[in-house]
Protein backbone atom coordinates (compact mmCIF):
# COMPACT_ATOMS: atom_id res chain seq x y z
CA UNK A 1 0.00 0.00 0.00
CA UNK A 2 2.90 2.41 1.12
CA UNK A 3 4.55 1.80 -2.89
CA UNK A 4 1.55 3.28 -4.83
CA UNK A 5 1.14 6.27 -2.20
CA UNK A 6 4.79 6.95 -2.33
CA UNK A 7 4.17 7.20 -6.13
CA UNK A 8 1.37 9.48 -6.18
CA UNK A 9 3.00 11.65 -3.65
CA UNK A 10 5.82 11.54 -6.44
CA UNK A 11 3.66 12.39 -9.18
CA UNK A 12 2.34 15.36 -7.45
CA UNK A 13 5.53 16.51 -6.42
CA UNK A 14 6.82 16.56 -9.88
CA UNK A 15 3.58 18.38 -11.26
CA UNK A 16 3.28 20.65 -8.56
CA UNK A 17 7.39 21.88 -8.87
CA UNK A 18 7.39 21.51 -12.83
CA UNK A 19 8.02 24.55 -15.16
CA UNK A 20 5.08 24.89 -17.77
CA UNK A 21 7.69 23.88 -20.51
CA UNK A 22 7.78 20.41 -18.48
CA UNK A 23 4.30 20.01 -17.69
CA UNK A 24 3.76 20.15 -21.42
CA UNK A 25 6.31 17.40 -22.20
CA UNK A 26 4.74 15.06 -18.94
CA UNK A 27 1.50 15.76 -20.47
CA UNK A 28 3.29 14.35 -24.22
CA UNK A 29 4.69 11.65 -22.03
CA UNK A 30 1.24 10.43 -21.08
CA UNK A 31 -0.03 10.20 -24.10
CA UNK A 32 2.32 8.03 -25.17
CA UNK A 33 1.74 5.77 -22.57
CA UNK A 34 -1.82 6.51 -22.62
CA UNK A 35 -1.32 5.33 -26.08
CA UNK A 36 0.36 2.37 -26.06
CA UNK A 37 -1.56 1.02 -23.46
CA UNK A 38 -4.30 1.51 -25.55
CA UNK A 39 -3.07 0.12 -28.74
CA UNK A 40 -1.85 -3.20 -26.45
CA UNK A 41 -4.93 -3.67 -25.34
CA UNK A 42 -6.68 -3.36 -28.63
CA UNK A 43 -4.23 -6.20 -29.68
CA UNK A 44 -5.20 -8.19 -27.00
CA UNK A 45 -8.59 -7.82 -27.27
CA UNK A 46 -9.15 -6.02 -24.42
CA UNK A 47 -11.77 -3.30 -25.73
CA UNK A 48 -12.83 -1.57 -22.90
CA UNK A 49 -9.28 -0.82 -21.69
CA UNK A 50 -8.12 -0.24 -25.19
CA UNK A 51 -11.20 2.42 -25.06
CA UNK A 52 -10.29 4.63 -21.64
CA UNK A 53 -6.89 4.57 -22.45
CA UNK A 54 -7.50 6.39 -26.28
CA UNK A 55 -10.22 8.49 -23.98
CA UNK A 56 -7.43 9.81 -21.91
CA UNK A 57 -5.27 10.86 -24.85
CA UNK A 58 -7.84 12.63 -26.57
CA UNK A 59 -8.12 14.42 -23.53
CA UNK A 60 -4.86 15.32 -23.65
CA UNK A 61 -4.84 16.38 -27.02
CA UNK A 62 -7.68 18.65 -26.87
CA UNK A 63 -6.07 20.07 -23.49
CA UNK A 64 -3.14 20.90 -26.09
CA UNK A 65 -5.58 22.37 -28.68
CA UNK A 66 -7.32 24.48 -25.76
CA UNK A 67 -4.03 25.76 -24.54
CA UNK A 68 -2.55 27.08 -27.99
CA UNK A 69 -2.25 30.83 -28.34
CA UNK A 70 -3.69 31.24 -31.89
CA UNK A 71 -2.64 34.76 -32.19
CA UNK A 72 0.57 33.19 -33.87
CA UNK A 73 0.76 31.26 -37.06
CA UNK A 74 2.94 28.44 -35.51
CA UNK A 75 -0.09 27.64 -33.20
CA UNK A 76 -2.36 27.31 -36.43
CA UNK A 77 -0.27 24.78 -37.47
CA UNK A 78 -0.09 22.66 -34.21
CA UNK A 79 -3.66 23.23 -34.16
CA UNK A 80 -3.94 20.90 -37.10
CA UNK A 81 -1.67 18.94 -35.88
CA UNK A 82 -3.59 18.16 -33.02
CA UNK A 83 -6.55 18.15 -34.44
CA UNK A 84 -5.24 15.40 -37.41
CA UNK A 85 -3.98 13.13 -34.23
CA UNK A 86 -7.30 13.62 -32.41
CA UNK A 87 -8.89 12.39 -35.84
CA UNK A 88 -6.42 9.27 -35.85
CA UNK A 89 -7.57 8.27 -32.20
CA UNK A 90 -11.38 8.46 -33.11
CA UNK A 91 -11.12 6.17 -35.85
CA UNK A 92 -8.98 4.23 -34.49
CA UNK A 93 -10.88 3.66 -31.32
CA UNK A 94 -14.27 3.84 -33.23
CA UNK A 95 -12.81 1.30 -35.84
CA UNK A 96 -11.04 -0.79 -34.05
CA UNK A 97 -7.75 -0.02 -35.99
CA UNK A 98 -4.59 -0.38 -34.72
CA UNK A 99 -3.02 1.67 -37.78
CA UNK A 100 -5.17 4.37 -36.59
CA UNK A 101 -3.50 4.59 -33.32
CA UNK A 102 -0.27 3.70 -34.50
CA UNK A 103 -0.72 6.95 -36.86
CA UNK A 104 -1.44 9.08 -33.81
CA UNK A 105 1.34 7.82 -32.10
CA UNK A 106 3.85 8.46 -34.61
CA UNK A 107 2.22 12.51 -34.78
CA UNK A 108 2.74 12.55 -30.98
CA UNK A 109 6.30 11.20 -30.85
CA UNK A 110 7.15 13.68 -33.25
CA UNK A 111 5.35 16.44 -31.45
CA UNK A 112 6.92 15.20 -28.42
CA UNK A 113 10.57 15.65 -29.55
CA UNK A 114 10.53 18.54 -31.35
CA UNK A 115 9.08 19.86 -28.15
CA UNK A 116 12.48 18.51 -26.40
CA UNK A 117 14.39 19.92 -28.92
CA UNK A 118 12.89 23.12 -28.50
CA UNK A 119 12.94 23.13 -24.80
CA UNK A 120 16.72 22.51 -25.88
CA UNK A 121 17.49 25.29 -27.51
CA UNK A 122 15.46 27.52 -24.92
CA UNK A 123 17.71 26.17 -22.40
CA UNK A 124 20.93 27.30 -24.48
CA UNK A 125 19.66 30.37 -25.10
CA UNK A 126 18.82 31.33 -21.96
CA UNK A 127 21.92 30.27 -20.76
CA UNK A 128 24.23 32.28 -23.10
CA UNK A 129 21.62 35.22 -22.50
CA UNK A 130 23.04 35.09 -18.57
């Protein structure tokens, strides 16, 4: 009992002392696993879980959606982005298809690292700014 309170406490910790640039990559993070829980359980046959988990990632992705500033032209095109990956995990959870989710998966993991490599760069900057 002590193990999954000591990792909740953890979790909470790290959300609660996280800057917003790494609350956006744990969020990316949790997709993924989101995802691929999702897409292994579709595999296995297990529908229902195959079904929360894609519910949790869409969740996710519209939380990204919500949170762009569309005042720049960058956000437009995330906003697609988003909204193309959000279209993969319907049909794929609708349908049944792993290809689907595989699709959205691929979208996220390259959302995911050019957010690292951006983050990156940030870093550097700032860092040379000092």
């Amino acid at each position: 009992m002590a193990n999954p309170q000591m990792a909740n406490a953890y979790k909470n910790q790290q959300v609660m002392t996280s800057s917003p640039e790494q609350l956006t990559l744990l969020l990316y993070n949790g997709a993924l696993r989101f995802l691929t829980e999702s897409i292994l359980a579709m595999e296995q046959g297990n529908i229902p879980k195959s079904h929360n988990a894609n519910i949790r990632v869409q969740n996710i992705v519209r939380e990204f959606i919500r949170t762009l500033d569309m005042n720049y032209e960058l956000s437009i095109n995330w906003a697609k982005l988003y909204e193309y990956t959000e279209y993969c995990l319907i049909q794929g959870n609708i349908k049944k298809d792993v290809e689907q989710l595989l699709q959205a998966k691929s979208m996220l993991t390259e959302m995911r690292d050019t957010w690292i490599e951006a983050m990156k760069q940030t870093h550097v900057a700032r860092a040379v700014a000092k």
